[in-house]
N, C-alpha and C. Protein backbone atom coordinates (compact mmCIF):
# COMPACT_ATOMS: atom_id res chain seq x y z
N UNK A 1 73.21 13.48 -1.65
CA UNK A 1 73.42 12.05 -1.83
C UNK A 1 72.80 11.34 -0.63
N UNK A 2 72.00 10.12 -0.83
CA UNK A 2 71.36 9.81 0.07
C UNK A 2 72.21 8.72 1.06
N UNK A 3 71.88 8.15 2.28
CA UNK A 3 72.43 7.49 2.62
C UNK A 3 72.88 5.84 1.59
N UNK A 4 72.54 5.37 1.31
CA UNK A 4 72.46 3.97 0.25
C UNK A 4 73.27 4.21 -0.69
N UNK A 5 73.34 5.37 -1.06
CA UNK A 5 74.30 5.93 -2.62
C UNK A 5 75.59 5.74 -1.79
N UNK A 6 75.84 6.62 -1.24
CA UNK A 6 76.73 7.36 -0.19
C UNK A 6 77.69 5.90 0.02
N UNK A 7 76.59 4.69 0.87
CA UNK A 7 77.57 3.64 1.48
C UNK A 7 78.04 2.93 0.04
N UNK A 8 76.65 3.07 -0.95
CA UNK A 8 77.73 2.04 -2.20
C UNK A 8 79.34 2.87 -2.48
N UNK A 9 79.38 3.79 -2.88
CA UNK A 9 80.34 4.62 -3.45
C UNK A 9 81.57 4.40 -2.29
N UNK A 10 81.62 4.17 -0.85
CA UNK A 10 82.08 4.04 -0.26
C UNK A 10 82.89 2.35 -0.30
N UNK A 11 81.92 1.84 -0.11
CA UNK A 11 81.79 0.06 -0.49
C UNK A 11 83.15 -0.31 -1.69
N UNK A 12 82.66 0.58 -2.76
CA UNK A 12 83.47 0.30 -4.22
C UNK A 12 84.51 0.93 -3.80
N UNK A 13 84.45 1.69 -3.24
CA UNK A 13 86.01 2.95 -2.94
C UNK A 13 87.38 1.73 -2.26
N UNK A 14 86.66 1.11 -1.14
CA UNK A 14 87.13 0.22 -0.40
C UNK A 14 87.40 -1.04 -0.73
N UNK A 15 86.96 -1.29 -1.79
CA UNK A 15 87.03 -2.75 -2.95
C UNK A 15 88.06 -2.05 -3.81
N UNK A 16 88.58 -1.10 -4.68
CA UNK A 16 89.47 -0.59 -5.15
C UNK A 16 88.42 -0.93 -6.67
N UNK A 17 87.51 -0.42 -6.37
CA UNK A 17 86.35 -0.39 -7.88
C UNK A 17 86.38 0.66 -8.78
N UNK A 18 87.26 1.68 -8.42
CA UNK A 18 87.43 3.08 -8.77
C UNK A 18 88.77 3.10 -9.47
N UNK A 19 88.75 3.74 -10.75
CA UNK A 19 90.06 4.19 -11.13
C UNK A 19 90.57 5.32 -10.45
N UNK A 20 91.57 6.32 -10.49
CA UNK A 20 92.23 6.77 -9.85
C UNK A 20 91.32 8.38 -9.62
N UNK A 21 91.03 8.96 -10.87
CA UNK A 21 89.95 10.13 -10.84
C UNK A 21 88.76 9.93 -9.47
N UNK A 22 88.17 8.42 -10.05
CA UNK A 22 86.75 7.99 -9.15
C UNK A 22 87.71 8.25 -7.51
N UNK A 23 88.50 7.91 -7.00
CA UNK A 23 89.26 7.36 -6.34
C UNK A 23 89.09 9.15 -5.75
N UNK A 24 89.56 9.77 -5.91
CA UNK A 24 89.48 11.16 -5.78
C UNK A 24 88.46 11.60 -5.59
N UNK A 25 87.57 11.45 -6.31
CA UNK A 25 86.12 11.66 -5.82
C UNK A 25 85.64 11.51 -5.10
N UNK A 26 85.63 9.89 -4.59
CA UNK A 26 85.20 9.32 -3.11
C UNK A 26 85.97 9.95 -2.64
N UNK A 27 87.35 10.03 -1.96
CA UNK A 27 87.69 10.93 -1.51
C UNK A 27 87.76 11.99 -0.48
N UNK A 28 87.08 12.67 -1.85
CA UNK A 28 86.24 14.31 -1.43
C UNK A 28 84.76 14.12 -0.66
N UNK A 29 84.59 13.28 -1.30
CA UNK A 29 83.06 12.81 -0.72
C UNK A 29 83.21 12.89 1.34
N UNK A 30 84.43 11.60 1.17
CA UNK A 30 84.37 11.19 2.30
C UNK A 30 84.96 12.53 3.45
N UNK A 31 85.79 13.53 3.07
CA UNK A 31 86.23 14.60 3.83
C UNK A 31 85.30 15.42 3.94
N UNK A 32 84.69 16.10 3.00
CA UNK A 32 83.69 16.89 2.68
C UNK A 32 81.89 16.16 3.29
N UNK A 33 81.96 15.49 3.33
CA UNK A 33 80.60 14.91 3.81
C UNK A 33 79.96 14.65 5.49
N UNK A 34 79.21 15.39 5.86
CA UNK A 34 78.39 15.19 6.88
C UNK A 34 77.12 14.42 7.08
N UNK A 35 77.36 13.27 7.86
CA UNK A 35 75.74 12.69 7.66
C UNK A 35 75.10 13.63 8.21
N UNK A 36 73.67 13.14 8.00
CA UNK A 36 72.52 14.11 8.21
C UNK A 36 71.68 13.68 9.54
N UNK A 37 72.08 15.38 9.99
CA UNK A 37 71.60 15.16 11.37
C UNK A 37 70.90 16.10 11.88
N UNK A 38 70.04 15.10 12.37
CA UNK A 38 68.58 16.83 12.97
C UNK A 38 68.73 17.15 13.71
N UNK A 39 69.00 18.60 13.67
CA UNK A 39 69.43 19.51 14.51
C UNK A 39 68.17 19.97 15.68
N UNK A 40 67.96 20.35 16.79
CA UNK A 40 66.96 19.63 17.46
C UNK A 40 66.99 21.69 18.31
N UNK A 41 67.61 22.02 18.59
CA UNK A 41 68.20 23.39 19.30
C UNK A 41 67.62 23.18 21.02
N UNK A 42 68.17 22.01 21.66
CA UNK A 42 67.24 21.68 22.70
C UNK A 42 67.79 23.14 24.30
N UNK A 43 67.56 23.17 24.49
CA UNK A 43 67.68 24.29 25.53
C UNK A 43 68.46 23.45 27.14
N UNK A 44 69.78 24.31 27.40
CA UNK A 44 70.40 23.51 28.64
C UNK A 44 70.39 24.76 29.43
N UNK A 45 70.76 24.33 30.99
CA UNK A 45 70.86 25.19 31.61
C UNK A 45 71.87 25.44 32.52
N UNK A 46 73.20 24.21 31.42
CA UNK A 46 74.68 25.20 31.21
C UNK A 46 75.41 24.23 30.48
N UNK A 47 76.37 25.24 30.22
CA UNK A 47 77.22 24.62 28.97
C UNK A 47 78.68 24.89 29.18
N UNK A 48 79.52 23.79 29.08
CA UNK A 48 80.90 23.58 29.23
C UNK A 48 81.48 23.00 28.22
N UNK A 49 82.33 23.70 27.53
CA UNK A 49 82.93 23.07 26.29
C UNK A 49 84.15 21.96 26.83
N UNK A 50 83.95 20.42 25.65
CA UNK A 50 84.47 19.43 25.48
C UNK A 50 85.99 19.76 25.71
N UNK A 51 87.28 19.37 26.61
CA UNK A 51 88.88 19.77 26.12
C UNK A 51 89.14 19.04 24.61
N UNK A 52 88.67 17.60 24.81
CA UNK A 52 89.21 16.64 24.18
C UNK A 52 88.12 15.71 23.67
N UNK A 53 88.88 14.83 22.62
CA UNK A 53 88.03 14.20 22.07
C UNK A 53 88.57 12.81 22.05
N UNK A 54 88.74 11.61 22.72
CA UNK A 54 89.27 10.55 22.41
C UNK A 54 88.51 9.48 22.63
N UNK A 55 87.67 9.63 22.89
CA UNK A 55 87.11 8.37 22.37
C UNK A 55 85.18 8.40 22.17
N UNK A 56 84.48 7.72 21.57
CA UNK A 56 83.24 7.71 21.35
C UNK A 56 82.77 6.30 21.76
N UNK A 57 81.77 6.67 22.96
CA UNK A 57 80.74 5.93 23.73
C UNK A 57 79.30 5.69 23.38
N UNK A 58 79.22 4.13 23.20
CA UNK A 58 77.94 3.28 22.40
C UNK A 58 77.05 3.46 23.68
N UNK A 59 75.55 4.18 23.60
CA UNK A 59 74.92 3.67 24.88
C UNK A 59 73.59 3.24 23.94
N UNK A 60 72.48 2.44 24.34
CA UNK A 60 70.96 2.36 24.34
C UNK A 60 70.14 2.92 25.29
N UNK A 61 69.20 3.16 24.95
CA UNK A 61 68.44 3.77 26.16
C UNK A 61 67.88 3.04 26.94
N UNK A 62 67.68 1.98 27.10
CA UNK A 62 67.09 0.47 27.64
C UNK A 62 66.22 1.15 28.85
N UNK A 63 65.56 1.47 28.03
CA UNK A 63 64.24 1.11 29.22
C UNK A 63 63.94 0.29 29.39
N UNK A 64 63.54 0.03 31.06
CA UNK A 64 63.08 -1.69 31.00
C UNK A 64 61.72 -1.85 30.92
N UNK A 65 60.98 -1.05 30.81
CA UNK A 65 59.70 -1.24 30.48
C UNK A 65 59.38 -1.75 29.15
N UNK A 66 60.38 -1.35 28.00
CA UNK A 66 59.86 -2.38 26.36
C UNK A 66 61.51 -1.07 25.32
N UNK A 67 61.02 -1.69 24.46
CA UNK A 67 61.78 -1.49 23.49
C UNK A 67 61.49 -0.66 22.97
N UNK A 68 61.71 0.80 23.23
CA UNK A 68 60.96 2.36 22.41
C UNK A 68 61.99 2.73 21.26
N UNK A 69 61.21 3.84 20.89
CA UNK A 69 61.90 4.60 20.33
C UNK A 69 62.31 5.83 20.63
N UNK A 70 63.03 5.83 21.41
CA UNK A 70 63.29 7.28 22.08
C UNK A 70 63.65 8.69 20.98
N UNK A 71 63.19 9.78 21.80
CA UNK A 71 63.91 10.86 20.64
C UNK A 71 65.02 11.25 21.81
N UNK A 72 65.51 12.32 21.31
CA UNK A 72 66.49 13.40 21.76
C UNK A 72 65.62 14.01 22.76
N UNK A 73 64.07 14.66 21.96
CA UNK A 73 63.71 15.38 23.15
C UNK A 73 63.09 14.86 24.27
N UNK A 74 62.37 13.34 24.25
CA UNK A 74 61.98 12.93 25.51
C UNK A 74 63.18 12.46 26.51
N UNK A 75 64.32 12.09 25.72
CA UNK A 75 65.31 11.56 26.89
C UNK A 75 66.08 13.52 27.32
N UNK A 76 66.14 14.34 26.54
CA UNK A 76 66.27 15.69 27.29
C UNK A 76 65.38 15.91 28.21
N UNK A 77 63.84 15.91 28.15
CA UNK A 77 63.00 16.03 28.90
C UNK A 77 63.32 15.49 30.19
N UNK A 78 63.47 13.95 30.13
CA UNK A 78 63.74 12.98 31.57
C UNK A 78 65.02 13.23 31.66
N UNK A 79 66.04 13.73 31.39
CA UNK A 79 67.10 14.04 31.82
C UNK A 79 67.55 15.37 32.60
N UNK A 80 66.40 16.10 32.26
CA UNK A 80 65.97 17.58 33.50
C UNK A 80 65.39 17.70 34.52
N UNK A 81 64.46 16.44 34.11
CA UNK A 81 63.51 16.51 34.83
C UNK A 81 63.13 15.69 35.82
N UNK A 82 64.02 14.15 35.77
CA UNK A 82 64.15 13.17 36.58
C UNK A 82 65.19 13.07 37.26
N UNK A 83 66.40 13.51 36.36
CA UNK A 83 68.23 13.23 36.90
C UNK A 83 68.71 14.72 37.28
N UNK A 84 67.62 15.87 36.79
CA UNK A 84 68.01 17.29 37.13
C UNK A 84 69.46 17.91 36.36
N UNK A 85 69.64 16.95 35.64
CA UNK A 85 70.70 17.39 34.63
C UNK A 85 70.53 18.45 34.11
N UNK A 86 71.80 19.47 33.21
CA UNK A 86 71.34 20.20 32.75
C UNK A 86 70.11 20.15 31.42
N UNK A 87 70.37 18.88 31.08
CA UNK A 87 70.12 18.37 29.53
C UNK A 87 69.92 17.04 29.21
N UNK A 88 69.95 16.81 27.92
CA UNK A 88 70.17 15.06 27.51
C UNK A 88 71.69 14.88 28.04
N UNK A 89 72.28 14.14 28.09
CA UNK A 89 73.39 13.44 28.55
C UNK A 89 74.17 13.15 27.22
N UNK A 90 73.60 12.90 25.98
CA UNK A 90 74.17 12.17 24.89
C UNK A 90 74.33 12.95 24.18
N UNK A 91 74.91 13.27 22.74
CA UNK A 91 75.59 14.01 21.91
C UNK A 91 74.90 13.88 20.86
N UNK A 92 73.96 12.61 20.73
CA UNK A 92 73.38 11.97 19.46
C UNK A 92 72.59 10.92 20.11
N UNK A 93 71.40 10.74 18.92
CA UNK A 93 70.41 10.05 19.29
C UNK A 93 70.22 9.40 17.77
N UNK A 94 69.90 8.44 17.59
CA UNK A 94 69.97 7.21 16.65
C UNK A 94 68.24 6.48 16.50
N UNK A 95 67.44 6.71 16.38
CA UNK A 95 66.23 6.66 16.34
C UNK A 95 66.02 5.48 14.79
N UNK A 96 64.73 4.51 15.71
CA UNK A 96 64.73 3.18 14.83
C UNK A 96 64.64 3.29 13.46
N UNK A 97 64.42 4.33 12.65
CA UNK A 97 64.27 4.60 11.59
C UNK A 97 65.57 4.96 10.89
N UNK A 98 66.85 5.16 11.29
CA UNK A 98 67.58 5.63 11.20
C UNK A 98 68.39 6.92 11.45
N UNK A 99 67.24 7.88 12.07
CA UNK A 99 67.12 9.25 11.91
C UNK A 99 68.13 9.63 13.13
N UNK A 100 69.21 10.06 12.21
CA UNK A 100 70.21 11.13 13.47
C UNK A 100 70.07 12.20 14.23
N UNK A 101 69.37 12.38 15.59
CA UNK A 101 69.08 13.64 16.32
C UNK A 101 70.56 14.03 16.63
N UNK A 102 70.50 15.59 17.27
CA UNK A 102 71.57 15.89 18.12
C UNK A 102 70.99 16.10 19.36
N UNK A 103 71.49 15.73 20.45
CA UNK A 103 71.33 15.93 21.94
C UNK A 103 72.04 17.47 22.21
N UNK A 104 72.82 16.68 22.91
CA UNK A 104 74.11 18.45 23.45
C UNK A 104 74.73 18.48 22.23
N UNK A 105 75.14 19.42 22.32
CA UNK A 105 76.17 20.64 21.38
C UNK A 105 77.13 19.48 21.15
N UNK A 106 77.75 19.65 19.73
CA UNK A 106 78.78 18.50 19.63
C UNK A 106 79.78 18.73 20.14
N UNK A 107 80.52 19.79 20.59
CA UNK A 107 81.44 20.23 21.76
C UNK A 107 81.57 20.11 22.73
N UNK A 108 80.13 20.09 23.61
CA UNK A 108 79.99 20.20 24.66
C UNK A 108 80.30 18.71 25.87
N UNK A 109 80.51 18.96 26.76
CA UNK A 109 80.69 17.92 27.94
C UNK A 109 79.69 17.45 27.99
N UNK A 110 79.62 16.24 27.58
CA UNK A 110 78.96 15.51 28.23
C UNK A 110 78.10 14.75 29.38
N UNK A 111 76.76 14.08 29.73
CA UNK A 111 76.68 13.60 30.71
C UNK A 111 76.24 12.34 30.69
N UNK A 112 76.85 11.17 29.58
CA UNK A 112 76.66 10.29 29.98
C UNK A 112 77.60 8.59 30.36
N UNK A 113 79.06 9.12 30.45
CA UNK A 113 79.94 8.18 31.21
C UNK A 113 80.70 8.59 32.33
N UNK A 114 80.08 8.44 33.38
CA UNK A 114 80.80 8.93 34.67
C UNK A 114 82.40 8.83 34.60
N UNK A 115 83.10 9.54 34.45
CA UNK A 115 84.60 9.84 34.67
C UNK A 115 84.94 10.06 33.26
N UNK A 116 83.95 10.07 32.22
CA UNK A 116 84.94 9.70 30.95
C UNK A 116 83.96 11.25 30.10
N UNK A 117 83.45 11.84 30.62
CA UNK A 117 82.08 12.72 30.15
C UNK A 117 83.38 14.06 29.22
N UNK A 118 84.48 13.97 29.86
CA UNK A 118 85.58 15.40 28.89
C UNK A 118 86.16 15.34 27.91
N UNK A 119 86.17 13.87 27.62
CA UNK A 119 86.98 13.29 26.40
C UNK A 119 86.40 12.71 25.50
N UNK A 120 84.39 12.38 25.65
CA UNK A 120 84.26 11.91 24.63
C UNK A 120 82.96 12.18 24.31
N UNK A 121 82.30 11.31 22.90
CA UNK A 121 81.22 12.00 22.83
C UNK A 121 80.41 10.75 23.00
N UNK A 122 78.80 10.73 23.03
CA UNK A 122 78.26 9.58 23.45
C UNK A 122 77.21 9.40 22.59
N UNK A 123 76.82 8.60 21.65
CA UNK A 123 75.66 7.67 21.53
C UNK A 123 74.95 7.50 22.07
N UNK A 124 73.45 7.14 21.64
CA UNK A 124 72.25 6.76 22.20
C UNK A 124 71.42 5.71 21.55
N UNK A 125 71.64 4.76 20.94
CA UNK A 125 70.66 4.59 20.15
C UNK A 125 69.24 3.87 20.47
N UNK A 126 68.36 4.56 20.14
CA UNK A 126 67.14 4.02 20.56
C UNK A 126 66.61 2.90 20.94
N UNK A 127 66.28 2.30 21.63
CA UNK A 127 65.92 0.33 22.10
C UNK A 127 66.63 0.13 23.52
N UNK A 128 66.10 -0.76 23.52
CA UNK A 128 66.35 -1.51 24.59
C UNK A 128 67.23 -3.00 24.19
N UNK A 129 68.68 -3.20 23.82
CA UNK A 129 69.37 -4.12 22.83
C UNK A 129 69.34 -5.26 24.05
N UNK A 130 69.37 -5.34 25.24
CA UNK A 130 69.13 -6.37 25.84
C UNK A 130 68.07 -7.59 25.50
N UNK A 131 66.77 -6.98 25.06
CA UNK A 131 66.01 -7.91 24.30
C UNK A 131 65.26 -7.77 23.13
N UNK A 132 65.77 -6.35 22.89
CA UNK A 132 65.50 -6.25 21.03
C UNK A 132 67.06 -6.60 20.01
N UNK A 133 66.69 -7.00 18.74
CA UNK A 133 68.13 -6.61 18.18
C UNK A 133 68.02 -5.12 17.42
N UNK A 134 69.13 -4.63 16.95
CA UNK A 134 69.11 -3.23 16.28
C UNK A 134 68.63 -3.31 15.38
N UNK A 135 68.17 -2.50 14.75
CA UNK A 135 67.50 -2.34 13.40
C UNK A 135 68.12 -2.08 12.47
N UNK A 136 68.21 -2.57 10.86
CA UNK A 136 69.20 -2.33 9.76
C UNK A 136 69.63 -0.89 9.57
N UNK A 137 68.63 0.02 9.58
CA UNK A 137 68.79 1.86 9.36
C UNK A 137 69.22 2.01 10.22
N UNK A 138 69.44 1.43 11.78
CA UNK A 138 70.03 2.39 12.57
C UNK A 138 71.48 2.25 13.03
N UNK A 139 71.33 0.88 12.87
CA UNK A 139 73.14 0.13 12.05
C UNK A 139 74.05 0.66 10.92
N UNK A 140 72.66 1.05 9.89
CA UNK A 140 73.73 1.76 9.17
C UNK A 140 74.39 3.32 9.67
N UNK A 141 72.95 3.92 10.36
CA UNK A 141 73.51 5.27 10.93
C UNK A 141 74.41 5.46 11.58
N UNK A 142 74.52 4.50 12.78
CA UNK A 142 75.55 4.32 14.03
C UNK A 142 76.85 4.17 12.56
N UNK A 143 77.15 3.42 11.93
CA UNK A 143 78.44 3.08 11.22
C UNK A 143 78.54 4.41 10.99
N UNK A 144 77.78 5.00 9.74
CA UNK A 144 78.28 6.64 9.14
C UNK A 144 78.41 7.68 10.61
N UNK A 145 78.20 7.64 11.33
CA UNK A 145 77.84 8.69 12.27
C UNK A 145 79.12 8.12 13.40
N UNK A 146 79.55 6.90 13.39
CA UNK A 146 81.23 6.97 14.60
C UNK A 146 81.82 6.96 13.43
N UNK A 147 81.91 6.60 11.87
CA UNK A 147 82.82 6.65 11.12
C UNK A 147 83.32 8.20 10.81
N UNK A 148 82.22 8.99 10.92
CA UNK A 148 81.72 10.46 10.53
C UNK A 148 83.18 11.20 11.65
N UNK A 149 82.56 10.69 12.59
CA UNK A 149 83.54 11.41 14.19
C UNK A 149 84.67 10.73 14.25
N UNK A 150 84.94 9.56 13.75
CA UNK A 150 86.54 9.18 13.91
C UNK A 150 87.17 10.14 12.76
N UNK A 151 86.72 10.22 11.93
CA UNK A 151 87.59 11.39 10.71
C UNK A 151 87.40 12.11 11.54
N UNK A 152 86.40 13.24 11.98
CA UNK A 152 86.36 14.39 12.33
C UNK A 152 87.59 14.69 13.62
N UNK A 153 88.03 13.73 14.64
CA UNK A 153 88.33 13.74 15.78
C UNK A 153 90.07 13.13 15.29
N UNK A 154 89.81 12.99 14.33
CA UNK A 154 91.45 11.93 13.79
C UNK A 154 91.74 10.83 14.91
N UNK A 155 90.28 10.19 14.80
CA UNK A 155 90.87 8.65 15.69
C UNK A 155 90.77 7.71 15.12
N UNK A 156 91.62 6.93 15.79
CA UNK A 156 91.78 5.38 14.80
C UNK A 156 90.48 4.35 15.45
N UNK A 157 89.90 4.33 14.89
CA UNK A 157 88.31 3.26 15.33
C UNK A 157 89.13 1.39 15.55
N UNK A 158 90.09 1.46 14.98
CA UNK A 158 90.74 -0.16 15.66
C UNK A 158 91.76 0.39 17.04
N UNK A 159 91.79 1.07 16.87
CA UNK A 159 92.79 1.35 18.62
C UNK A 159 91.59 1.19 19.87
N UNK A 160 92.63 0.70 20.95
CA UNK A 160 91.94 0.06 21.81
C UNK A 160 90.92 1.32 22.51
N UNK A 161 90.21 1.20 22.91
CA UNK A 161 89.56 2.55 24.34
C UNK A 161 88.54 3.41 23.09
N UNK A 162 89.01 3.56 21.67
CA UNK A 162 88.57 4.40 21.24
C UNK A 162 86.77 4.44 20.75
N UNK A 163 86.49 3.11 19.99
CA UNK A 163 84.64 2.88 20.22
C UNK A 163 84.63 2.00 21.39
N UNK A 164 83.70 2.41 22.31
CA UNK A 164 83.44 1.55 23.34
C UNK A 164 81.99 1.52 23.42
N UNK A 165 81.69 0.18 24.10
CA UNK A 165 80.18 0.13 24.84
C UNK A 165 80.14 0.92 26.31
N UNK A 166 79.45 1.51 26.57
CA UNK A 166 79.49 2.26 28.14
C UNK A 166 79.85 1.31 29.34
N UNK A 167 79.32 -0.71 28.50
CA UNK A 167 79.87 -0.66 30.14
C UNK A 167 81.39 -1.46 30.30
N UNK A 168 82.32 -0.87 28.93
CA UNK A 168 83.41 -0.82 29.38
C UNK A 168 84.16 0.27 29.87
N UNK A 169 83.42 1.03 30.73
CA UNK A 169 83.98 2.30 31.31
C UNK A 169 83.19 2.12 32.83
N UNK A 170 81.89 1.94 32.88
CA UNK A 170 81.41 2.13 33.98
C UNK A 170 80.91 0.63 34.66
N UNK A 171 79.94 0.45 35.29
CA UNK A 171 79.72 -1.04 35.98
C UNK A 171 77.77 -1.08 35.38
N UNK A 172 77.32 -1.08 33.93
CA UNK A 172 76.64 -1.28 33.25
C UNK A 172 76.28 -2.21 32.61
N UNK A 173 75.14 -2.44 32.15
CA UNK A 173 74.73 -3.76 30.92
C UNK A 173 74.65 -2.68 29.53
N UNK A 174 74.92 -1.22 29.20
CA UNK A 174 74.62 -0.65 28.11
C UNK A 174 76.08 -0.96 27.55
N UNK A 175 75.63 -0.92 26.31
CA UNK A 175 74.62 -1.16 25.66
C UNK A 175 73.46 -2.20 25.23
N UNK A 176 73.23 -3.16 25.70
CA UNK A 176 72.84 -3.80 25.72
C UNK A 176 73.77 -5.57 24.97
N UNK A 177 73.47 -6.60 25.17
CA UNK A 177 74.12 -7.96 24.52
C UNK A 177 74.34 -7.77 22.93
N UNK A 178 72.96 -6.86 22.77
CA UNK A 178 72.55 -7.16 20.89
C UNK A 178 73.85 -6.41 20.51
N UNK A 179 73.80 -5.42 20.84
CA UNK A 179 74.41 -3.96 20.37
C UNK A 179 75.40 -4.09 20.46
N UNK A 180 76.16 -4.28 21.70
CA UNK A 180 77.59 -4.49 22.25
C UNK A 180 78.43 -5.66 21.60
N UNK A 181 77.71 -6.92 20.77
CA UNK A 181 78.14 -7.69 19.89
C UNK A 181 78.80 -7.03 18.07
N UNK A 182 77.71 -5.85 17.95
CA UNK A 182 78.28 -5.77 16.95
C UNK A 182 79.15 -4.12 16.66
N UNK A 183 79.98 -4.19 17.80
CA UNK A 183 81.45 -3.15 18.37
C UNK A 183 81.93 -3.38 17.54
N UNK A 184 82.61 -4.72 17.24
CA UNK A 184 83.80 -4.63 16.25
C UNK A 184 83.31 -4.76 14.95
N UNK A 185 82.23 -5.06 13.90
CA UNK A 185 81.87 -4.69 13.26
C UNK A 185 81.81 -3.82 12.50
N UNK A 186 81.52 -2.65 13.35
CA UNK A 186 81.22 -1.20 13.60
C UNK A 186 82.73 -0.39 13.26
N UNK A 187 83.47 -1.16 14.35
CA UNK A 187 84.85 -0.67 14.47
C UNK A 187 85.48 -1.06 13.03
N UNK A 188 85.57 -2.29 12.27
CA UNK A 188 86.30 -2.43 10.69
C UNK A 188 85.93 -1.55 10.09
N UNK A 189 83.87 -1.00 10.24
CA UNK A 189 83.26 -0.83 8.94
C UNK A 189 83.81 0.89 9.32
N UNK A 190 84.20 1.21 10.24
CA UNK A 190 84.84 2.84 10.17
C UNK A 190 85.90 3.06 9.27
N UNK A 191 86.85 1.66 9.82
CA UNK A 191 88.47 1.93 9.39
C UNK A 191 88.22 1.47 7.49
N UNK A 192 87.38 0.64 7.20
CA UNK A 192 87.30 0.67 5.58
C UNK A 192 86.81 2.00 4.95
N UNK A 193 85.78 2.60 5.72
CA UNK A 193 85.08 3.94 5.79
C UNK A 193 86.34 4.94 5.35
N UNK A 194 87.18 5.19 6.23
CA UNK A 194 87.87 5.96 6.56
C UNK A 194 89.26 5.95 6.05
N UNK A 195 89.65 4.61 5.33
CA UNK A 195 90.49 4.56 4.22
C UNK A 195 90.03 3.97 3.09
N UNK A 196 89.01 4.49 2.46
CA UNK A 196 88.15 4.03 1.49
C UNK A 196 89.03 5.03 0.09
C-alpha cells in the first residue's frame, strides 16, 4: 500500500467513514504497518544500545550554505569525519522527496541532543527550514514516521516533552522557524493517526 492510499484509509478511519469490519481493518493496517524505510547498513565504529525511549527529536540539517538535500550517507560521512563521531547522529533521515533513510540502528544511542541522546530517537529532515519551507512528501513522511514511533514506543504525541524541536532541549535554532511551526500539527496528525 502506497503512502497516499495508506493516509486516505487512515483519514476515513479517523472521520468514523468505516463501518465496524472496515474499522478493523484499518486497524490492523495501522499495528501491522511499517513505513518504508531505506535501509542504508551504514558502518559505525561503536554501538550502544538505546535504555529508553521517551521522546522523539525534530532536527534539519541547516546548512548555512543553501537548502540541500542531505542523505543519511553524506551527513554519516561529515559526522566521522568532521565531528569524529562514531556515525550519523540521527536515527532517520527525511529526504525532499519524501524518502525515509535510516541513520543509526533504531536502538541505538544516539548522537544528536546533548543530554537527551538515551531516551530518544532523532530526526533529520533534509533543508535548511530557517529559509526554506518543508516540502509536502516530506511532511507527509515526518507525520507517518513520528506517528509510526509513537505506536511503536507507546507514547502519547500530545504529552508534553514527547515530539520536540531540538532547540527545546538544547540552546539551538533547529529545527529551523518553518519546521518548528508545524510541531503541533504533526503532534494532532499522530494522535488521529494513532486512534484512527
Amino acid at each position: 500500500m502506497d503512502r497516499r492510499k495508506f493516509l486516505s484509509v487512515m483519514a476515513m478511519a479517523a472521520a468514523g467513514l468505516f463501518l465496524d469490519d472496515e474499522k478493523a481493518a484499518a486497524r490492523y493496517i495501522l499495528e501491522t504497518w511499517e513505513p518504508p524505510i531505506r535501509k542504508l547498513f551504514l558502518r559505525f565504529t561503536e554501538y550502544e544500545e538505546r535504555p529508553t525511549t521517551e521522546m522523539i527529536v525534530i532536527h534539519h540539517a541547516g546548512f548555512p550554505d543553501g537548502d540541500k538535500d542531505s542523505s543519511a550517507e553524506e551527513i554519516h560521512k561529515f559526522h566521522q569525519e568532521v565531528n569524529g563521531w562514531a556515525g550519523i547522529g540521527y536515527h532517520y533521515v527525511i529526504r525532499k522527496d519524501g524518502t525515509i533513510e535510516q541513520g543509526r540502528r533504531p536502538l541505538a544511542v544516539g548522537a544528536h541532543a546533548y543530554h537527551h541522546n538515551k531516551n530518544s530517537v532523532g530526526i533529520c529532515v533534509a533543508g535548511n527550514f530557517e529559509v526554506a519551507k518543508i516540502k509536502s512528501a516530506q511532511l507527509d513522511s515526518l507525520k507517518l514516521l513520528t506517528a509510526w514511533l509513537c505506536q511503536k514506543y507507546k507514547l502519547d504525541p500530545l504529552k508534553e516533552g514527547v515530539i520536540v524541536g531540538h532547540r527545546n532541549l538544547n540552546d539551538t535554532s533547529c529545527p529551523g522557524d518553518n519546521l518548528y511551526k508545524k510541531l503541533d500539527e504533526i503532534r494532532y496528525w499522530c494522535r488521529d493517526f494513532n486512534n484512527a
